[in-house]
N, C-alpha and C. Protein backbone atom coordinates (compact mmCIF):
# COMPACT_ATOMS: atom_id res chain seq x y z
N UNK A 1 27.96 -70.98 75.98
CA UNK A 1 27.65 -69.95 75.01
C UNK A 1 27.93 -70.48 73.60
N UNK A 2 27.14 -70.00 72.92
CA UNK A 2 27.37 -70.44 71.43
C UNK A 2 28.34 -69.70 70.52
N UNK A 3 29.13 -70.18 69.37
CA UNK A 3 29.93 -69.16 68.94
C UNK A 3 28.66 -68.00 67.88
N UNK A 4 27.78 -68.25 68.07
CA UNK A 4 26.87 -67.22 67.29
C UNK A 4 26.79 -65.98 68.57
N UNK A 5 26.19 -66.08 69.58
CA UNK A 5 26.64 -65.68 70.84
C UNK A 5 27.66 -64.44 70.76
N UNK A 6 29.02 -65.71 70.76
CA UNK A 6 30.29 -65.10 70.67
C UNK A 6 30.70 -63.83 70.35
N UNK A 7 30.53 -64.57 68.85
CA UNK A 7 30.55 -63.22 67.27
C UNK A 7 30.17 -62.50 67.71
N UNK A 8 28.88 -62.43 68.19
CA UNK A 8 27.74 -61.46 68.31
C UNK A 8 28.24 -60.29 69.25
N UNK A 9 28.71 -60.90 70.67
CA UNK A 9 29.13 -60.21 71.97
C UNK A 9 30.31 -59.37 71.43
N UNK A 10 31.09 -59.86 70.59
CA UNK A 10 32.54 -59.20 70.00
C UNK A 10 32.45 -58.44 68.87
N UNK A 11 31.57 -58.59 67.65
CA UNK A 11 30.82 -57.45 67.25
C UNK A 11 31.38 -58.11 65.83
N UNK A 12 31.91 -59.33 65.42
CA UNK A 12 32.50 -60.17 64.50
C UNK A 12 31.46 -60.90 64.11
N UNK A 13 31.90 -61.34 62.47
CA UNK A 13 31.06 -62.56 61.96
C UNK A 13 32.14 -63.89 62.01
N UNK A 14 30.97 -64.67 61.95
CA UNK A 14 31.15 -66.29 62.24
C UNK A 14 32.61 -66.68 61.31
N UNK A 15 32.41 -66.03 60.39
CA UNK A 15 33.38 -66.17 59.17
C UNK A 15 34.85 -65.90 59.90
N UNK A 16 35.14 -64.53 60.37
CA UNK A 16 36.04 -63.90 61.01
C UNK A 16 36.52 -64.73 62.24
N UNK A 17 35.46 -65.35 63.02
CA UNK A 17 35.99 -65.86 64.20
C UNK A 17 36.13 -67.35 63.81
N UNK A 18 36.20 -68.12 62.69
CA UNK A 18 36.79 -69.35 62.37
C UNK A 18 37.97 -69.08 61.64
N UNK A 19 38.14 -68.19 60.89
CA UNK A 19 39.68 -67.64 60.53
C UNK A 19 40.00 -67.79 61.35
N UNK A 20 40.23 -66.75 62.62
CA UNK A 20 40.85 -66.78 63.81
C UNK A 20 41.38 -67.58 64.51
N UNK A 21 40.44 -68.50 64.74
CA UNK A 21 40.62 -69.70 65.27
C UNK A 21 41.44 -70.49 64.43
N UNK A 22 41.41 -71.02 63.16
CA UNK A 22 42.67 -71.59 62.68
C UNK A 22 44.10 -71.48 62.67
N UNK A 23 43.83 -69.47 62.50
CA UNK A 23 45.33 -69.06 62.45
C UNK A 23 45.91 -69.07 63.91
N UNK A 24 45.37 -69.10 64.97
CA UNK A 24 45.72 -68.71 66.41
C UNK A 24 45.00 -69.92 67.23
N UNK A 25 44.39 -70.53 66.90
CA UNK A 25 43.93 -71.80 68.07
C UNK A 25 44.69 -72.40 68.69
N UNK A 26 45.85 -72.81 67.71
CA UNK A 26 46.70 -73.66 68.72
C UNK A 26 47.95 -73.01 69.09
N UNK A 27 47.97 -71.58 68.98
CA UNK A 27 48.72 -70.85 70.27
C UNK A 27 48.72 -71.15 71.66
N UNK A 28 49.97 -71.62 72.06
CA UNK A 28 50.06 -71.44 73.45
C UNK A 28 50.45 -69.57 74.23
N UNK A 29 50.03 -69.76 75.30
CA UNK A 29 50.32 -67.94 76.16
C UNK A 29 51.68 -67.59 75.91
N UNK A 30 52.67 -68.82 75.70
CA UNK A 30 54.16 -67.62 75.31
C UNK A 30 54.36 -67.60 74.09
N UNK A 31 53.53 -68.02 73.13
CA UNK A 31 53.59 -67.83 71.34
C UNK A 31 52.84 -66.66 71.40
N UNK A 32 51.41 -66.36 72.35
CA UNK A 32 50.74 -65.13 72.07
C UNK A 32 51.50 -63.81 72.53
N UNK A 33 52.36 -64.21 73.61
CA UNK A 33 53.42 -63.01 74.30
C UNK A 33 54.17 -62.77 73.00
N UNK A 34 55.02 -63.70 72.67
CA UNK A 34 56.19 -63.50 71.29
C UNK A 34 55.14 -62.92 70.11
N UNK A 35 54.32 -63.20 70.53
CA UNK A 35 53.20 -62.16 69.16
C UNK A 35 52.99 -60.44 69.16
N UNK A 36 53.00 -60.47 70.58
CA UNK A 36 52.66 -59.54 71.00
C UNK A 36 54.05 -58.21 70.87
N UNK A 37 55.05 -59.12 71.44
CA UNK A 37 56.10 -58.44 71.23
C UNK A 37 56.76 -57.88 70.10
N UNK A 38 56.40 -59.03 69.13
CA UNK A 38 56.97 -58.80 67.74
C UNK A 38 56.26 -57.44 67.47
N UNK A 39 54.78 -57.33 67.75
CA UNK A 39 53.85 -56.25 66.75
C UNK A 39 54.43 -55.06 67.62
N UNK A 40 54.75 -55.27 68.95
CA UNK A 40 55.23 -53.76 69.37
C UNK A 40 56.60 -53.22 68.27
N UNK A 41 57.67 -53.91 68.21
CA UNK A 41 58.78 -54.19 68.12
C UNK A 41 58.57 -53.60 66.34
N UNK A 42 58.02 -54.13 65.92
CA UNK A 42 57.49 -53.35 64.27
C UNK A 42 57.25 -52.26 64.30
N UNK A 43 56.28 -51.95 65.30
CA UNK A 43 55.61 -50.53 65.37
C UNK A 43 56.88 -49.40 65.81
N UNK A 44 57.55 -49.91 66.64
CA UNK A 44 58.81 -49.00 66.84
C UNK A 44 59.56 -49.39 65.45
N UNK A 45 60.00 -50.09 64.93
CA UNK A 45 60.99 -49.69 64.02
C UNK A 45 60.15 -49.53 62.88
N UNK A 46 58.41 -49.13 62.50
CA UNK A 46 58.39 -48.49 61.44
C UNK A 46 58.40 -46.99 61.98
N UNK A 47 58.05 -46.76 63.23
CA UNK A 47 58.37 -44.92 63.52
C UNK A 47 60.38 -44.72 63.23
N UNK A 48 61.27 -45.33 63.79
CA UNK A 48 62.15 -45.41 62.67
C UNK A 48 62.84 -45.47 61.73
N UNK A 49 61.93 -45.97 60.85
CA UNK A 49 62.13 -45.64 59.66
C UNK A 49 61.62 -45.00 59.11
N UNK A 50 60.52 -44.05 59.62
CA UNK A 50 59.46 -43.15 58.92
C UNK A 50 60.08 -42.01 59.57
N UNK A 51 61.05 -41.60 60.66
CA UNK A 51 62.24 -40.54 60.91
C UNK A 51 63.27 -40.52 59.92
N UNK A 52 63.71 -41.99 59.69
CA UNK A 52 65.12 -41.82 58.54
C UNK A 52 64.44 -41.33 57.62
N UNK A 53 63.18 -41.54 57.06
CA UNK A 53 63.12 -41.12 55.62
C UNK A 53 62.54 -39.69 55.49
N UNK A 54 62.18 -39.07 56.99
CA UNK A 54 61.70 -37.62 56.98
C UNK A 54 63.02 -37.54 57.10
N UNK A 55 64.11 -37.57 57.47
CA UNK A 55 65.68 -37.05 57.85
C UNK A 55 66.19 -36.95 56.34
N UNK A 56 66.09 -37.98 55.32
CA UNK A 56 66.45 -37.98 54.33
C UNK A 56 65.56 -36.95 52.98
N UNK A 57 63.85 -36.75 53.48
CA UNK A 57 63.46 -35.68 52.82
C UNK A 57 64.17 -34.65 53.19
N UNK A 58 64.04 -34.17 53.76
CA UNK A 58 64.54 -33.13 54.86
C UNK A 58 65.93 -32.46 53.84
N UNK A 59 66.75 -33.05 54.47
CA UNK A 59 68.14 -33.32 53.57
C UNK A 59 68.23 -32.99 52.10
N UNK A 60 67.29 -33.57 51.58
CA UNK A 60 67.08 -33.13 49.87
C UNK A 60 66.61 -31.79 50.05
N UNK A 61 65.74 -31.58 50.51
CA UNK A 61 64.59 -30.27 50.54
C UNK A 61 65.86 -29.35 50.78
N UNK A 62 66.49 -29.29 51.96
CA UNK A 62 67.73 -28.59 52.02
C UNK A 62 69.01 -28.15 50.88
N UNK A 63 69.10 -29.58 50.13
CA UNK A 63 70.31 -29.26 49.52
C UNK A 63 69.69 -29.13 48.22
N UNK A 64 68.14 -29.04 47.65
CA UNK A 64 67.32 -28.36 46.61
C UNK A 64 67.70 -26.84 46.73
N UNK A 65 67.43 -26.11 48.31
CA UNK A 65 67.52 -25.01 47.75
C UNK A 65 68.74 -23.95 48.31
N UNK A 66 69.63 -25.49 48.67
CA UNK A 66 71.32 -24.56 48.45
C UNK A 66 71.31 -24.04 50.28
N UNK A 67 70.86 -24.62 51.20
CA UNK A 67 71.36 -24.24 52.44
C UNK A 67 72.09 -24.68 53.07
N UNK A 68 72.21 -25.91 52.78
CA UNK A 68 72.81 -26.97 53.72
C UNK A 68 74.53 -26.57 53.35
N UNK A 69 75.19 -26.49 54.83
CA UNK A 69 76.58 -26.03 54.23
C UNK A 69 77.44 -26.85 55.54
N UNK A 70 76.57 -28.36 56.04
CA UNK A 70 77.60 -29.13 56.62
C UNK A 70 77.91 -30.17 55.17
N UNK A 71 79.40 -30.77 55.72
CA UNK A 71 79.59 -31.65 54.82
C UNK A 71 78.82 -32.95 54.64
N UNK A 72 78.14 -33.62 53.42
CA UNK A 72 77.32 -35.14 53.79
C UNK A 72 77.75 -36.06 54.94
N UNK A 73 76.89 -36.59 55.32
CA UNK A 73 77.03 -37.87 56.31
C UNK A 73 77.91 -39.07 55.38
N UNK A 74 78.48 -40.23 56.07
CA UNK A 74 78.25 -40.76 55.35
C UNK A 74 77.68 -41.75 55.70
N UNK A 75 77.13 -42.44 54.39
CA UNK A 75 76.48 -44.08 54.46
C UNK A 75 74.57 -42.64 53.97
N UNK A 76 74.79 -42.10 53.78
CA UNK A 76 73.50 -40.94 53.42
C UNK A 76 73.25 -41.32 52.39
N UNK A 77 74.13 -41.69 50.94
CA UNK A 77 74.10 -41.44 49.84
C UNK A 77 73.84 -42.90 49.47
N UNK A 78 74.21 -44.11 50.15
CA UNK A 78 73.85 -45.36 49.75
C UNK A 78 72.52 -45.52 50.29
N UNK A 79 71.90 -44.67 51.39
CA UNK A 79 70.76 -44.62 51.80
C UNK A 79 69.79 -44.05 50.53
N UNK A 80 69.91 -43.39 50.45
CA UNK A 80 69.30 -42.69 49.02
C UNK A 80 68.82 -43.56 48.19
N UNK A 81 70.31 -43.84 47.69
CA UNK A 81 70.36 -44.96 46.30
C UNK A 81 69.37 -46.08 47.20
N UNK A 82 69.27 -46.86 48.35
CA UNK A 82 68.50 -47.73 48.16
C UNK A 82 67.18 -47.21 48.25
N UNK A 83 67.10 -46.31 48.76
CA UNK A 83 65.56 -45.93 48.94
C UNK A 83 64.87 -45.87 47.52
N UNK A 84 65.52 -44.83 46.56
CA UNK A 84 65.31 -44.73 45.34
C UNK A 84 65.11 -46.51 44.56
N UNK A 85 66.01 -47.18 44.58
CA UNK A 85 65.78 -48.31 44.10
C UNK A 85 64.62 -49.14 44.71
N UNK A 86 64.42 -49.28 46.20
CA UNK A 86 63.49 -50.36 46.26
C UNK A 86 62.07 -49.23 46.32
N UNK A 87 61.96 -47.85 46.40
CA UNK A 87 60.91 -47.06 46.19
C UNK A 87 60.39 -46.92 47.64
N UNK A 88 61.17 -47.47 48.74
CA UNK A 88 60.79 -46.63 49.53
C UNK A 88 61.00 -48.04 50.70
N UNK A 89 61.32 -48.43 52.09
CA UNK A 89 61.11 -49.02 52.76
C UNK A 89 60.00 -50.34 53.03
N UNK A 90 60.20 -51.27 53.06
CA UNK A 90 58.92 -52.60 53.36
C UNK A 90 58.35 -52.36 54.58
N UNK A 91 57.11 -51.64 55.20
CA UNK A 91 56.82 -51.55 56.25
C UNK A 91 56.08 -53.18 57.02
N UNK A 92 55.73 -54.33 55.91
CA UNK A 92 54.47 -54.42 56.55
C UNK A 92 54.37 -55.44 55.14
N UNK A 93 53.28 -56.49 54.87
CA UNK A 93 53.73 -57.88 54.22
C UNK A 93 53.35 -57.23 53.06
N UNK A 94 52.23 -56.34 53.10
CA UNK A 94 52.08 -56.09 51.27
C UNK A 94 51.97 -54.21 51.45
N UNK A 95 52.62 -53.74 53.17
CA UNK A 95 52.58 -52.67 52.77
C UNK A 95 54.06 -52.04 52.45
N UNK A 96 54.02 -50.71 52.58
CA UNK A 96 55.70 -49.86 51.99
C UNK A 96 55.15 -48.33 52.42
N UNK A 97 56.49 -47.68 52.61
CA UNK A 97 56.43 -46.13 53.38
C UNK A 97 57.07 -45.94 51.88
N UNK A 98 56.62 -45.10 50.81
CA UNK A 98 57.28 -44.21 49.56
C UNK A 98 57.27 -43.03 49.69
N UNK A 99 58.70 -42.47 49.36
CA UNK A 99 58.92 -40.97 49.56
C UNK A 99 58.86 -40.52 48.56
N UNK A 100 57.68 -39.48 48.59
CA UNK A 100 57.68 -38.58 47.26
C UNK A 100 58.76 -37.71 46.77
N UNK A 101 59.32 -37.87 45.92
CA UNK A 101 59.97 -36.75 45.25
C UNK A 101 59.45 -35.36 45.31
């Protein structure tokens, strides 16, 4: 089969499937497993961190309008401060989860 073929059968251009091939050709099956694992392994700890930072809206929204009447957590308030400083969590190489004010 030809890689025009290929492309074609996979619904990709020629362009896309020589990227590919550079970045991943010389993967062996337990570099593609450790690939595989990693992207699960992200995907769970960005739903983790997209709970801490609904836990931490949450929390504000609460103590905005005066309900909250347990005492703070702690390690809450350095959470804050970093969130506020780096603007919100690194999900991802050029992405980020930002919590609106």
């Amino acid at each position: 089969m030809s890689i025009a073929e290929i492309c074609k059968a996979a619904g990709i251009t020629e362009r896309t499937f020589y990227r590919w091939r550079r970045s991943f050709g010389g993967l062996d099956v337990r570099a593609v497993q450790q690939m595989n694992e990693l992207k699960s392994e992200n995907v769970r700890l960005r739903g983790l961190v997209s709970n801490l930072f609904e836990q931490l809206r949450n929390a504000d929204t609460e103590k905005k309008d005066g309900t909250t009447t347990a005492a703070p957590q702690q390690g809450t308030r350095a959470s804050r401060i970093a969130a506020e400083k780096c603007g919100g969590a690194l999900t991802g190489r050029f992405s980020s989860v930002r919590v609106n004010p």
